[in-house]
Protein backbone atom coordinates (compact mmCIF):
# COMPACT_ATOMS: atom_id res chain seq x y z
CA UNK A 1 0.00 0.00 0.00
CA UNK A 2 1.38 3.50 -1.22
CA UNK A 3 1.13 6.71 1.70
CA UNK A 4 0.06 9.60 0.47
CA UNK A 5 2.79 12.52 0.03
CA UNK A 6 2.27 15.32 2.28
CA UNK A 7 2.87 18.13 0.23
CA UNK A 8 3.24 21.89 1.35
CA UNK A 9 3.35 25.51 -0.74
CA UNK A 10 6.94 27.02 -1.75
CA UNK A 11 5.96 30.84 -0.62
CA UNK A 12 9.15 32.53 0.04
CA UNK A 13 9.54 34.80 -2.04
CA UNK A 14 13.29 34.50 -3.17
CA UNK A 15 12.79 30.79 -3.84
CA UNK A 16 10.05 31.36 -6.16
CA UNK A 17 12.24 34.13 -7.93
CA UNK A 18 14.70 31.84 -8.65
CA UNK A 19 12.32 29.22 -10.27
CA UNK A 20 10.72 32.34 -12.21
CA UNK A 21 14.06 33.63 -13.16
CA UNK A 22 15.43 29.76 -14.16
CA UNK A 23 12.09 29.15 -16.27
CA UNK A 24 12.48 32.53 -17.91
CA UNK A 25 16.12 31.62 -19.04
CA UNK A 26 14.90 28.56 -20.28
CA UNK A 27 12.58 30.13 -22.79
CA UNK A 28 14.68 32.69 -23.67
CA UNK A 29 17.72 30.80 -24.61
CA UNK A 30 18.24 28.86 -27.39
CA UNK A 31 16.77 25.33 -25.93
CA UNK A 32 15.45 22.87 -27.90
CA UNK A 33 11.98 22.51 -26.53
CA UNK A 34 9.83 19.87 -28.75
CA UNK A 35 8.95 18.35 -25.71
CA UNK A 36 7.87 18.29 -22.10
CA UNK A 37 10.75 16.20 -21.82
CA UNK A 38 13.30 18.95 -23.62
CA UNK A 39 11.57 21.55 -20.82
CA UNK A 40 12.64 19.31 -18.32
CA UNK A 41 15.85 18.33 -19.55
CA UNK A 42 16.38 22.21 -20.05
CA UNK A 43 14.93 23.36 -16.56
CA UNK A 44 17.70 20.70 -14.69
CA UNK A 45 20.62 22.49 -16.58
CA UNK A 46 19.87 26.02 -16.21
CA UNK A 47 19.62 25.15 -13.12
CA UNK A 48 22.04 23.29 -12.18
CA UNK A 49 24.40 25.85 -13.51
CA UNK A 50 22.68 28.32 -10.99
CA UNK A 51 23.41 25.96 -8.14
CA UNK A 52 20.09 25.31 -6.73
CA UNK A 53 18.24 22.39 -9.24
CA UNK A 54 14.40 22.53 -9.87
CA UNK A 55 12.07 20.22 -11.40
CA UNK A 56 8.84 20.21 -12.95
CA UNK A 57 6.62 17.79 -11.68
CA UNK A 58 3.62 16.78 -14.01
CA UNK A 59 0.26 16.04 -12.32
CA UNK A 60 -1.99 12.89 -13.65
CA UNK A 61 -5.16 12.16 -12.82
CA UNK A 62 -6.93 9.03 -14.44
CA UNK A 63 -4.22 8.87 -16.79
CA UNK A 64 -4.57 11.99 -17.76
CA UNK A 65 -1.69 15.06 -17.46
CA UNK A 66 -3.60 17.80 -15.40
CA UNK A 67 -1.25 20.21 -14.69
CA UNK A 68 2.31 20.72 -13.37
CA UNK A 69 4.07 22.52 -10.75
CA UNK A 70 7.42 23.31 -9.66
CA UNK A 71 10.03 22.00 -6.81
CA UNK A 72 13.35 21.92 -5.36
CA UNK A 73 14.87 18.55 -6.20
CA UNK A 74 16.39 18.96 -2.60
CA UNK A 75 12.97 19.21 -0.82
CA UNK A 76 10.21 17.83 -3.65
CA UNK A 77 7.68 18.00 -1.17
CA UNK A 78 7.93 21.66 -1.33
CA UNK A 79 5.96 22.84 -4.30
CA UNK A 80 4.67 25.42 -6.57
CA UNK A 81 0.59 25.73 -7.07
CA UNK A 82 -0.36 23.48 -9.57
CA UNK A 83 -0.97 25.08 -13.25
């Protein structure tokens, strides 16, 4: 049997500069972006190279993508809202 993730907001306000700041790099650089795999692949180096990684995590429900949100790969229970 699977628990269910307790998951909480990311509301300081420097930490969700950074992901805006990393995401905006991302689309205005010359990435390769065919895919929500590319954005993630993209979002992990521009990162990365910043020092502090994020991820995009994609939301299913019934098989179906829903939305996404961002987190910290250090602390993935710490998350954007969902989009």
């Amino acid at each position: 049997m699977s628990e269910a993730m307790i998951c909480s907001l990311i509301t300081e306000s420097q930490d969700l500069q950074y992901i805006f700041d990393i995401l905006n790099q991302v689309l205005d650089n010359n990435h390769v972006l065919g895919s929500i795999k590319d954005v993630q692949t993209a979002l992990k180096e521009v990162s990365l190279e910043h020092g502090r990684e994020i991820q995009m995590n994609l939301i299913f429900e019934e098989n179906y993508l829903t939305g996404f949100n961002f987190s910290f790969t250090n602390e993935p229970t710490k998350t954007t809202a969902t989009m």
